[in-house]
C-alpha atoms as a PDB file:
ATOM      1  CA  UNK A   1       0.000   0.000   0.000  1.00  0.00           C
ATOM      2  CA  UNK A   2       1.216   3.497  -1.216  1.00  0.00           C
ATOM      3  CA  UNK A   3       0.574   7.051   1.316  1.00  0.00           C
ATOM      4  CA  UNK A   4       1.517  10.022  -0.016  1.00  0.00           C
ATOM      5  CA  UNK A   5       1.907  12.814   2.762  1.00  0.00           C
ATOM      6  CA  UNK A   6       1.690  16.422   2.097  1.00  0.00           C
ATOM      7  CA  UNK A   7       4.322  18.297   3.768  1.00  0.00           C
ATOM      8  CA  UNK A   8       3.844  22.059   3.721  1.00  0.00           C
ATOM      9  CA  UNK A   9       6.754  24.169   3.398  1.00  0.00           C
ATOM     10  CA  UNK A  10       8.192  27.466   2.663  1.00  0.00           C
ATOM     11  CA  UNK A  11       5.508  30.053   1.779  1.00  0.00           C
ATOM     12  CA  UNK A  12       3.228  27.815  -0.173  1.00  0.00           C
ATOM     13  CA  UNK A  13       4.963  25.072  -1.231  1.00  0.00           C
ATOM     14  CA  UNK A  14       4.011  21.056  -1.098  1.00  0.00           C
ATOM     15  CA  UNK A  15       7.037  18.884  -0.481  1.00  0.00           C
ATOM     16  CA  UNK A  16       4.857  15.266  -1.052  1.00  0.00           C
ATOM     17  CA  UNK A  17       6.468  11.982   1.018  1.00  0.00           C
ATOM     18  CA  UNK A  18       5.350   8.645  -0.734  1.00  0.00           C
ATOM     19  CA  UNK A  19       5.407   6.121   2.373  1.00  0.00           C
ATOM     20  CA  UNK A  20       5.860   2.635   1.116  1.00  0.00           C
ATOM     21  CA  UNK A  21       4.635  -0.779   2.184  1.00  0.00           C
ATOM     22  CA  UNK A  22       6.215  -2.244   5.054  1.00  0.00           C
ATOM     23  CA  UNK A  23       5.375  -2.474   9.347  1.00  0.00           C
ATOM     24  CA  UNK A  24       6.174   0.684  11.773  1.00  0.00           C
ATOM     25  CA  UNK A  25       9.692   0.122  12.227  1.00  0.00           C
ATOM     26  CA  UNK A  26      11.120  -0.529   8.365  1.00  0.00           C
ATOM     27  CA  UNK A  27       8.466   2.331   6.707  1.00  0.00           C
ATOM     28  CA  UNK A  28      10.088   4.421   4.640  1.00  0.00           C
ATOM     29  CA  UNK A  29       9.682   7.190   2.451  1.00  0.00           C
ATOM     30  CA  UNK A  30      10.442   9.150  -0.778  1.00  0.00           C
ATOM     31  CA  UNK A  31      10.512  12.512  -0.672  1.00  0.00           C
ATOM     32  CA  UNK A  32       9.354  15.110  -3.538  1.00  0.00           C
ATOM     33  CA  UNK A  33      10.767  18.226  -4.392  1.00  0.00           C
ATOM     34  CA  UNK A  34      12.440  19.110  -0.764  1.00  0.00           C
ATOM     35  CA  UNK A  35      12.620  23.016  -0.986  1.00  0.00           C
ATOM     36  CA  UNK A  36      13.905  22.856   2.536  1.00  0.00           C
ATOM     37  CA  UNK A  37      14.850  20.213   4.815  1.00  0.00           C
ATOM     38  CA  UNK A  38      13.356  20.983   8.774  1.00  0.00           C
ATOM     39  CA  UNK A  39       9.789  20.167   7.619  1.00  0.00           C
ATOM     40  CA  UNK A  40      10.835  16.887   5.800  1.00  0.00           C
ATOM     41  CA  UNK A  41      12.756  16.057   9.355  1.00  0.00           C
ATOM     42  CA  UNK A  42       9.796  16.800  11.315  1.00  0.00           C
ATOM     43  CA  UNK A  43       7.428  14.711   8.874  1.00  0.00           C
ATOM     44  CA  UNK A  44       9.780  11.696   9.089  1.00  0.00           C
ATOM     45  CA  UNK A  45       9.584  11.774  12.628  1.00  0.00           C
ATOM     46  CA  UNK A  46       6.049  12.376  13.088  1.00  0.00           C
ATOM     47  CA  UNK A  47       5.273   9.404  10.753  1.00  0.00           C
ATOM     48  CA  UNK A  48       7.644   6.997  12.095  1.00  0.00           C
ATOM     49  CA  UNK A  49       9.636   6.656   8.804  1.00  0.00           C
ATOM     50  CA  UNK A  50      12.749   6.691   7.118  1.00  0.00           C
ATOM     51  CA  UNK A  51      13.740   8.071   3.833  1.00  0.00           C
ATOM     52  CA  UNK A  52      14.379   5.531   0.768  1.00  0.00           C
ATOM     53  CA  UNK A  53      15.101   8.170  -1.541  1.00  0.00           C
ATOM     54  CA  UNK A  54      14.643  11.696  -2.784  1.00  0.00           C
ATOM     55  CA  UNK A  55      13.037  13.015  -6.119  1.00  0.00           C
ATOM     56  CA  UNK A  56      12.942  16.595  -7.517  1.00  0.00           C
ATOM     57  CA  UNK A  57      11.394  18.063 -10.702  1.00  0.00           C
ATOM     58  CA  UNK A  58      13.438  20.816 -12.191  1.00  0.00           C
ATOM     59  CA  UNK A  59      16.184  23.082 -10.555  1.00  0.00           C
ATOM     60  CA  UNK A  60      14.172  26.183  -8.808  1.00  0.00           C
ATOM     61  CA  UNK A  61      15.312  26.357  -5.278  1.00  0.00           C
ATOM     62  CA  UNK A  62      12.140  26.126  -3.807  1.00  0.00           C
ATOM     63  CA  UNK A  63      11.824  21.828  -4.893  1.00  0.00           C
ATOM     64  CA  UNK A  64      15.769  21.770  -4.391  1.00  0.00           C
ATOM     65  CA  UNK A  65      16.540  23.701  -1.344  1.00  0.00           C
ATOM     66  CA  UNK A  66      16.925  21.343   1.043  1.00  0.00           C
ATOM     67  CA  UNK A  67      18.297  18.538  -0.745  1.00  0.00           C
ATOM     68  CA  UNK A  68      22.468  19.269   0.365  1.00  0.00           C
ATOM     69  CA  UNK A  69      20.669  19.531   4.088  1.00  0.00           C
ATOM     70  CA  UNK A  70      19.032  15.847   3.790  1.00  0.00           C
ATOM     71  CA  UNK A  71      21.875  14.255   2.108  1.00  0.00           C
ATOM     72  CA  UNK A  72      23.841  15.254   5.296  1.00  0.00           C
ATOM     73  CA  UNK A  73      21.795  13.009   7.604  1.00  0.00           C
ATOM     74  CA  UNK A  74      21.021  10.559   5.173  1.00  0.00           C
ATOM     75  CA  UNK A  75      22.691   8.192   2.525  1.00  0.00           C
ATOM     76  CA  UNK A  76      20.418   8.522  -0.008  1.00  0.00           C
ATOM     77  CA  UNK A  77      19.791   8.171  -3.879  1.00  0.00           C
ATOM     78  CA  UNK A  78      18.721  11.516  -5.453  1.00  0.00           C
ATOM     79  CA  UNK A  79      16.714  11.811  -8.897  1.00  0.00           C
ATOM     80  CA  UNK A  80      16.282  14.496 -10.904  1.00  0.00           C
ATOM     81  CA  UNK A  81      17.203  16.419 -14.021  1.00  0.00           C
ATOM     82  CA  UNK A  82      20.635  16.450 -15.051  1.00  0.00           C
ATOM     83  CA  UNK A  83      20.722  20.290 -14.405  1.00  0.00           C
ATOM     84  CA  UNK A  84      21.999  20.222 -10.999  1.00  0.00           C
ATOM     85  CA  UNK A  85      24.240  17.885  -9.127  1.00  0.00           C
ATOM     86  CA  UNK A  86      24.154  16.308  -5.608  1.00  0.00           C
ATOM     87  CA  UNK A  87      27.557  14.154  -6.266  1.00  0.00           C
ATOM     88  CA  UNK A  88      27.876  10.858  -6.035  1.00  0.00           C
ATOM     89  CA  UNK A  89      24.496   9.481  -5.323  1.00  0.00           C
ATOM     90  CA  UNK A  90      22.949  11.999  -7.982  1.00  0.00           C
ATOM     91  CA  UNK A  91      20.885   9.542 -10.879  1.00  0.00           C
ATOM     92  CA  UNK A  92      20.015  12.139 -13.643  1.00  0.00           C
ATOM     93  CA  UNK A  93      16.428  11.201 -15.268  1.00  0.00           C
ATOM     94  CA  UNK A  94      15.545  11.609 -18.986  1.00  0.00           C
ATOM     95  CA  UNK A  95      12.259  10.702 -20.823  1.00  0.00           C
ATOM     96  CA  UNK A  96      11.081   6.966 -20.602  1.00  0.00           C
ATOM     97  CA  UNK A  97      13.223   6.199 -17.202  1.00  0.00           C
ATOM     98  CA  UNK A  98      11.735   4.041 -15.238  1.00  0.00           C
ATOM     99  CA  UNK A  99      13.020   4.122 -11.806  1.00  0.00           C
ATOM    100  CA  UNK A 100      11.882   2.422  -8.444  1.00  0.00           C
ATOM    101  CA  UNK A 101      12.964   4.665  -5.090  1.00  0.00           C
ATOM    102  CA  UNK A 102      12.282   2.599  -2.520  1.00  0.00           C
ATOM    103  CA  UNK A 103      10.543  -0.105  -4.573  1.00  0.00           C
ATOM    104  CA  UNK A 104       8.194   2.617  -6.046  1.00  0.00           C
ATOM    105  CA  UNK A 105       7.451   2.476  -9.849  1.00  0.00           C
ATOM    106  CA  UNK A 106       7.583   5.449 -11.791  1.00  0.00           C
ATOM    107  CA  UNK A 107       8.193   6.478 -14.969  1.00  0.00           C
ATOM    108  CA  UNK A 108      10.372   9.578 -15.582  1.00  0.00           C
ATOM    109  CA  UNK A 109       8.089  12.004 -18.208  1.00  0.00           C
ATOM    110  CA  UNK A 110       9.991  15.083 -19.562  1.00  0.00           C
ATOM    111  CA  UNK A 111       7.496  17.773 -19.449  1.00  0.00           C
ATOM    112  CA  UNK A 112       9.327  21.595 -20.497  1.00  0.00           C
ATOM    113  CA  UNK A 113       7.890  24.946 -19.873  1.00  0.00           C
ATOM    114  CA  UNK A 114       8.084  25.788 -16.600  1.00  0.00           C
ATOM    115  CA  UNK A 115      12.076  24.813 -16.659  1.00  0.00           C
ATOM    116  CA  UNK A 116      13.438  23.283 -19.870  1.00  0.00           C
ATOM    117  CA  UNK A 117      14.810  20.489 -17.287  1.00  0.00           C
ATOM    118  CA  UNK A 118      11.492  19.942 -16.014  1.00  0.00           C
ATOM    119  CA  UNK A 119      10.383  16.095 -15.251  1.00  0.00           C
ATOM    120  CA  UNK A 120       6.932  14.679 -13.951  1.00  0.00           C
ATOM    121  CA  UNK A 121       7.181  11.413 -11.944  1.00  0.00           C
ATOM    122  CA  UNK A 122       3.624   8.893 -12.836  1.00  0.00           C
ATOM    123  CA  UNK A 123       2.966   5.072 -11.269  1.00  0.00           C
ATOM    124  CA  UNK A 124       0.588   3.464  -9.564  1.00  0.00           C
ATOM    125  CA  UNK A 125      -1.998   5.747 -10.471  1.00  0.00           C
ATOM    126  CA  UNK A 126      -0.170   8.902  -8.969  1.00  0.00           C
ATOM    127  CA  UNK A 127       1.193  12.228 -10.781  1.00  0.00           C
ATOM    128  CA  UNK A 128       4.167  14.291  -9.139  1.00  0.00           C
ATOM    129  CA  UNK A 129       4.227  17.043 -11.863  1.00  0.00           C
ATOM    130  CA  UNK A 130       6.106  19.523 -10.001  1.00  0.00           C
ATOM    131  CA  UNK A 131       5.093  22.858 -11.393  1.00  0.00           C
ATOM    132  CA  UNK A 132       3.887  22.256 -14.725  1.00  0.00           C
ATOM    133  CA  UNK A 133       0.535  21.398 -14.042  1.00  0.00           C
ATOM    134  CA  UNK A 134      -1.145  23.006 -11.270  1.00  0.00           C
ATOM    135  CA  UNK A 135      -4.347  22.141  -9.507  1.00  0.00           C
ATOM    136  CA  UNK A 136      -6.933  24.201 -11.466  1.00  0.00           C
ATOM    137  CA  UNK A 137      -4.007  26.224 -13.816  1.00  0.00           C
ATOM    138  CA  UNK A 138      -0.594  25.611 -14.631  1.00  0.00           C
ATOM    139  CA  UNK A 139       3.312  26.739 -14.061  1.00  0.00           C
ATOM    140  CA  UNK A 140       4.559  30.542 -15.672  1.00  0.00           C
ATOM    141  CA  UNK A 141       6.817  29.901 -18.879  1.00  0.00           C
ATOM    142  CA  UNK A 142       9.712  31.201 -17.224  1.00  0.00           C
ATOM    143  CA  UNK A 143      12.030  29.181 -19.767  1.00  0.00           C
ATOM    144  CA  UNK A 144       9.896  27.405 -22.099  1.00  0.00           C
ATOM    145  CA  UNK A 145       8.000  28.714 -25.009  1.00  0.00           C
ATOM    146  CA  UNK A 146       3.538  28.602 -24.696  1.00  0.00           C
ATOM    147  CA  UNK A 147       4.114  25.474 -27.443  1.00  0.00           C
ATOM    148  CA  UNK A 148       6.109  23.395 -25.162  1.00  0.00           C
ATOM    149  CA  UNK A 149       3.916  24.077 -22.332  1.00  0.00           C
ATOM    150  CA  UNK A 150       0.838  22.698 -24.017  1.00  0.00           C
ATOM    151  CA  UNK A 151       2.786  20.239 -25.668  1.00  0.00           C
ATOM    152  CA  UNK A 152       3.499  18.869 -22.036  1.00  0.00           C
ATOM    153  CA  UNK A 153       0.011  19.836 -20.269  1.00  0.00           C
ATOM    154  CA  UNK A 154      -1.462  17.474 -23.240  1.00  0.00           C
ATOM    155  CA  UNK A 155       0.978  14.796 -22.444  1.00  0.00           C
ATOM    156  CA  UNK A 156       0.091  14.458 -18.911  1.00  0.00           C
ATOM    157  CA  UNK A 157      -3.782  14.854 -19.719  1.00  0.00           C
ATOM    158  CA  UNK A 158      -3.539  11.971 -22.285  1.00  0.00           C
ATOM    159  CA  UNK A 159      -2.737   9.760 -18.687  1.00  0.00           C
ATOM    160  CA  UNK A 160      -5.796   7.972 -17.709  1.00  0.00           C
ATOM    161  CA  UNK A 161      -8.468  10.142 -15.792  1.00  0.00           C
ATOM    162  CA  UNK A 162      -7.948   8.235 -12.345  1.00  0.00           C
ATOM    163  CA  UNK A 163      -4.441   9.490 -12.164  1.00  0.00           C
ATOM    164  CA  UNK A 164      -4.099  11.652  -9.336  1.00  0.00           C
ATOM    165  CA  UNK A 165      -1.519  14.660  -9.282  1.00  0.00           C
ATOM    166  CA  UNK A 166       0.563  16.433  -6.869  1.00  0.00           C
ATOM    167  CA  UNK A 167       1.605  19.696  -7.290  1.00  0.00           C
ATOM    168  CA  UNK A 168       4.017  22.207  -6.312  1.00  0.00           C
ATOM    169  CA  UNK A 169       2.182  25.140  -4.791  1.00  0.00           C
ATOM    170  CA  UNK A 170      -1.209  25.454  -2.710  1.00  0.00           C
ATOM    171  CA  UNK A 171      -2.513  28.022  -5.471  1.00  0.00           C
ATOM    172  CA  UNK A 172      -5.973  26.025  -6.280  1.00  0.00           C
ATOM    173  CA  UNK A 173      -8.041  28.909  -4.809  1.00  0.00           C
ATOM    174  CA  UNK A 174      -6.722  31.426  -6.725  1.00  0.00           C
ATOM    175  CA  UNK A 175      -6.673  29.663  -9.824  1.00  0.00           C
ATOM    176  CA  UNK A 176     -10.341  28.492 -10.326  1.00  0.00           C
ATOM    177  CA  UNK A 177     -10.847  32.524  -8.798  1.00  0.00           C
ATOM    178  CA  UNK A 178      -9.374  33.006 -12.425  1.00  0.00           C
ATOM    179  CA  UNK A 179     -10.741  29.564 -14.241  1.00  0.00           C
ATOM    180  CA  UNK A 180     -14.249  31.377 -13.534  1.00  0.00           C
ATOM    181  CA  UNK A 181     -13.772  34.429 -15.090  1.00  0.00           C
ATOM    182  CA  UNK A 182     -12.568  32.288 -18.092  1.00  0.00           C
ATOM    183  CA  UNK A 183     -15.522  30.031 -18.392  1.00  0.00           C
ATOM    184  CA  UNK A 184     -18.084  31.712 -15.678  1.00  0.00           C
ATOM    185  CA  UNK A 185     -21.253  29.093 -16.931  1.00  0.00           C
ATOM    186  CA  UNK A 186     -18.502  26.118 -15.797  1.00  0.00           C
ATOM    187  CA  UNK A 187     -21.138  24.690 -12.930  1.00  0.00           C
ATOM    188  CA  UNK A 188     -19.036  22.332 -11.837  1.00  0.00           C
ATOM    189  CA  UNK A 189     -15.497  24.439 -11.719  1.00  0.00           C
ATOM    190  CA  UNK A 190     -18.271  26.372  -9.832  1.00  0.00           C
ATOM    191  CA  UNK A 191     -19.293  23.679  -7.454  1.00  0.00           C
ATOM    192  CA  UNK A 192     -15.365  23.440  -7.036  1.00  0.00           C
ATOM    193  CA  UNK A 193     -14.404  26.600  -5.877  1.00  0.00           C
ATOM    194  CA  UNK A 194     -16.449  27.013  -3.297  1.00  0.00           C
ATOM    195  CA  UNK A 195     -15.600  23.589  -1.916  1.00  0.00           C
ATOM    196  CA  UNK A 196     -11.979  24.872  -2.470  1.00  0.00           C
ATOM    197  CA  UNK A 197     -12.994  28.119  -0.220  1.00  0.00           C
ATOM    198  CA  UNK A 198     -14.632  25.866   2.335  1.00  0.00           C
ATOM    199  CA  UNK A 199     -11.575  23.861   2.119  1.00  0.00           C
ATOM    200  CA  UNK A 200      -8.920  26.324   2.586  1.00  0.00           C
ATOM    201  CA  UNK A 201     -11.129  28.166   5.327  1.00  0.00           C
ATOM    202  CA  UNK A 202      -9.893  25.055   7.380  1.00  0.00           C
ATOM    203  CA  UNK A 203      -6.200  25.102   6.338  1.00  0.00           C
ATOM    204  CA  UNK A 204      -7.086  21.948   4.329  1.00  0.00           C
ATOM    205  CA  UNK A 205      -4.341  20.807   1.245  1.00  0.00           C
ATOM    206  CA  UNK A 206      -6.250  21.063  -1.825  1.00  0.00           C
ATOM    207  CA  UNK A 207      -3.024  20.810  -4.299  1.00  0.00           C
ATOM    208  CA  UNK A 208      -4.027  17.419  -5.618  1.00  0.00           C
ATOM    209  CA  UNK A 209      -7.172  16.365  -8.082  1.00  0.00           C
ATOM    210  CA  UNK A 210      -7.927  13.966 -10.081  1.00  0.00           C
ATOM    211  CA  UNK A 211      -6.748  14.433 -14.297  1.00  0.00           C
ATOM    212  CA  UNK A 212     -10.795  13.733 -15.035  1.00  0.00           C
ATOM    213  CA  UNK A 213     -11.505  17.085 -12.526  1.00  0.00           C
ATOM    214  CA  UNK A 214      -8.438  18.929 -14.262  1.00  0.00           C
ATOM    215  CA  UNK A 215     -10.033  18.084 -17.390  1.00  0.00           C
ATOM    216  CA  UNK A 216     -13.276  19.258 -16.752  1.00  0.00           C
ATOM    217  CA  UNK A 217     -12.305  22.756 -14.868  1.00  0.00           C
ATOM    218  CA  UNK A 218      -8.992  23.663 -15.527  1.00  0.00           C
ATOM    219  CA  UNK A 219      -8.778  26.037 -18.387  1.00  0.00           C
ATOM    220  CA  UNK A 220      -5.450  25.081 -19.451  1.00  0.00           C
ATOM    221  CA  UNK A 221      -6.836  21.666 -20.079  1.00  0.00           C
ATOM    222  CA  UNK A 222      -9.242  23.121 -21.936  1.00  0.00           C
ATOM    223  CA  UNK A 223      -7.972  25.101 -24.434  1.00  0.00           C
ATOM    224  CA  UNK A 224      -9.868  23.323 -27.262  1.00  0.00           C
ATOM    225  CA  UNK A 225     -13.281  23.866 -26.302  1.00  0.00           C
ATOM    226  CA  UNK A 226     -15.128  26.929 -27.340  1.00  0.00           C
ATOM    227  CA  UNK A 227     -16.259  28.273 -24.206  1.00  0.00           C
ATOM    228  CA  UNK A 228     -12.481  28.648 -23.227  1.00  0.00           C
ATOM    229  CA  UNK A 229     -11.671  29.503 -27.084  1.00  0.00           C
ATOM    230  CA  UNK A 230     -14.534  32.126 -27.229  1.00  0.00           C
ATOM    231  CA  UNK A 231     -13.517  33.864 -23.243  1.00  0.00           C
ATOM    232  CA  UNK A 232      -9.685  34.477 -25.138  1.00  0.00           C
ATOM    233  CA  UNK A 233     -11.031  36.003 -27.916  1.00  0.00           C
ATOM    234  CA  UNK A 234     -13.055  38.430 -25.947  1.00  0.00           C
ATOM    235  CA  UNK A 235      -9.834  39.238 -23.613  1.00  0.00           C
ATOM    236  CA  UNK A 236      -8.115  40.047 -26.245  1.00  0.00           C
ATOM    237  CA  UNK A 237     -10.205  41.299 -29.201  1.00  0.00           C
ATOM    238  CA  UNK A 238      -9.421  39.054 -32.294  1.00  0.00           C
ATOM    239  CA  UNK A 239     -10.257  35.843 -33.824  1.00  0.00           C
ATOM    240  CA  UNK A 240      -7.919  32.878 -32.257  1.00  0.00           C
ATOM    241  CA  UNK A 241      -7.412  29.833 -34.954  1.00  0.00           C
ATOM    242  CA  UNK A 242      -5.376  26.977 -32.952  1.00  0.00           C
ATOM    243  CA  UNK A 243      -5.275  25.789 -29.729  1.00  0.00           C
ATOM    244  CA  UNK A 244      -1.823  27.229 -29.221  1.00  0.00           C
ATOM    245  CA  UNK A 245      -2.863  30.663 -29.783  1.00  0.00           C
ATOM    246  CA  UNK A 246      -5.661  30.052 -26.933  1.00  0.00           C
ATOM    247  CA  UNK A 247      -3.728  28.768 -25.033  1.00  0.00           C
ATOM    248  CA  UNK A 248      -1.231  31.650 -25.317  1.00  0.00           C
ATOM    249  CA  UNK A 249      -3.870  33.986 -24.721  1.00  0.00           C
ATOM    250  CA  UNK A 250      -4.869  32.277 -21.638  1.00  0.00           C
ATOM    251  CA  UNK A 251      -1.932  32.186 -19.766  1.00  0.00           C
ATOM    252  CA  UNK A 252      -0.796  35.602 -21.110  1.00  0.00           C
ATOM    253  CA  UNK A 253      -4.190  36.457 -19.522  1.00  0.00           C
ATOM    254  CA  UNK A 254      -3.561  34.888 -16.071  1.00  0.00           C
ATOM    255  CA  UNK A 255       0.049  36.338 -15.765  1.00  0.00           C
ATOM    256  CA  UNK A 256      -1.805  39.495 -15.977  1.00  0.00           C
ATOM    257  CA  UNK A 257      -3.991  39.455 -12.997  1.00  0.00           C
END
């Protein structure tokens, strides 16, 4: 049996653990995207586990941060991009790795926009995407090109709709505040932000979903439909022929706000 365990950190960031099968005393854990290392230490304690192994998606401090810290206090493999190096026990990823920390499949998905190094980790039903695709939006371009970015959104939405993800940030309230204003007769993106406000009204983690409720509120998933096609044409005055330039539009919109 697979747990994953949200570990809050920094300002708004998710570091996820994935506790493995096994009794009390030989549970361990894999840790995603450590941006800093006293919260992971606290978790591990808390939960009565041990780490197997650590995972991070691209190179921003904030998923790196406290990698050197861990590998201090613990012997441990470390995957992730090529970009950045943690010595020895560093095993860079590429597209179509498959790699099992602590006895954990997943298969390594390159996924550039965000970062050009940018990975997403997917077994056993689960999603670690990192920042690329965010619980009700998705990551700023702040390397890639709008064509990448949809190029990878529509590679992890082509994953079966049972897939759950696990994001980067706690931002799901604010981005179905803007997914309304994009498709504002979406009842059930509706129906999800105000479960999102009662959520977060009670310090609840709302950074993971299902693909199938990405799919059906997220407007970056939903570039090809007219209602979002039609809401980027009337931000921005003109007739929009592919997805691409929607999509574009859309997140040239949200960086906006």
């Amino acid at each position: 049996m697979i747990q994953v365990i949200p570990v809050p950190a920094l300002r708004d960031n998710y570091i996820w653990m994935i506790r493995t099968a096994g009794d009390r005393v030989l549970a361990q854990a894999v840790i995603v995207d450590p941006g800093e290392a006293a919260p992971v230490l606290a978790a591990l304690a808390s939960h009565s586990l041990r780490p197997a192994a650590i995972l991070f998606t691209h190179h921003h401090p904030d998923h790196t941060g406290g990698i050197p810290d861990l590998l201090r206090q613990y012997s441990v493999p470390v995957y992730g991009p090529a970009d950045l190096h943690f010595g020895p026990s560093h095993h860079p990823v590429r597209e179509g790795d498959e790699i099992s920390p602590g006895g954990v499949q997943l298969h390594v998905i390159e996924v550039p926009g965000h970062t050009l190094d940018h990975v997403a980790y997917y077994g056993n039903g689960l999603l670690f995407c990192g920042d690329t695709l965010f619980t009700g939006g998705c990551g700023r371009l702040f390397e890639g090109s709008p064509r990448l970015m949809l190029a990878a959104l529509q590679r992890l939405a082509s994953l079966p709709d049972d897939t759950r993800i696990y994001c980067g940030h706690e931002y799901t309230l604010a981005n179905l505040t803007f997914a309304l204003r994009v498709e504002p007769g979406n009842r059930r993106l509706a129906a999800r932000l105000a479960e999102t406000s009662r959520m977060r009204s009670q310090n609840l983690v709302t950074a993971s979903a299902t693909l199938a409720e990405e799919k059906a509120t997220n407007p970056f998933l939903r570039c090809h439909t007219a209602s979002v096609r039609q809401a980027a044409e009337r931000f921005c005055d003109r007739t929009l022929s592919t997805e691409l330039d929607v999509f574009a539009m859309i997140r040239y919109w949200k960086d906006t706000q």
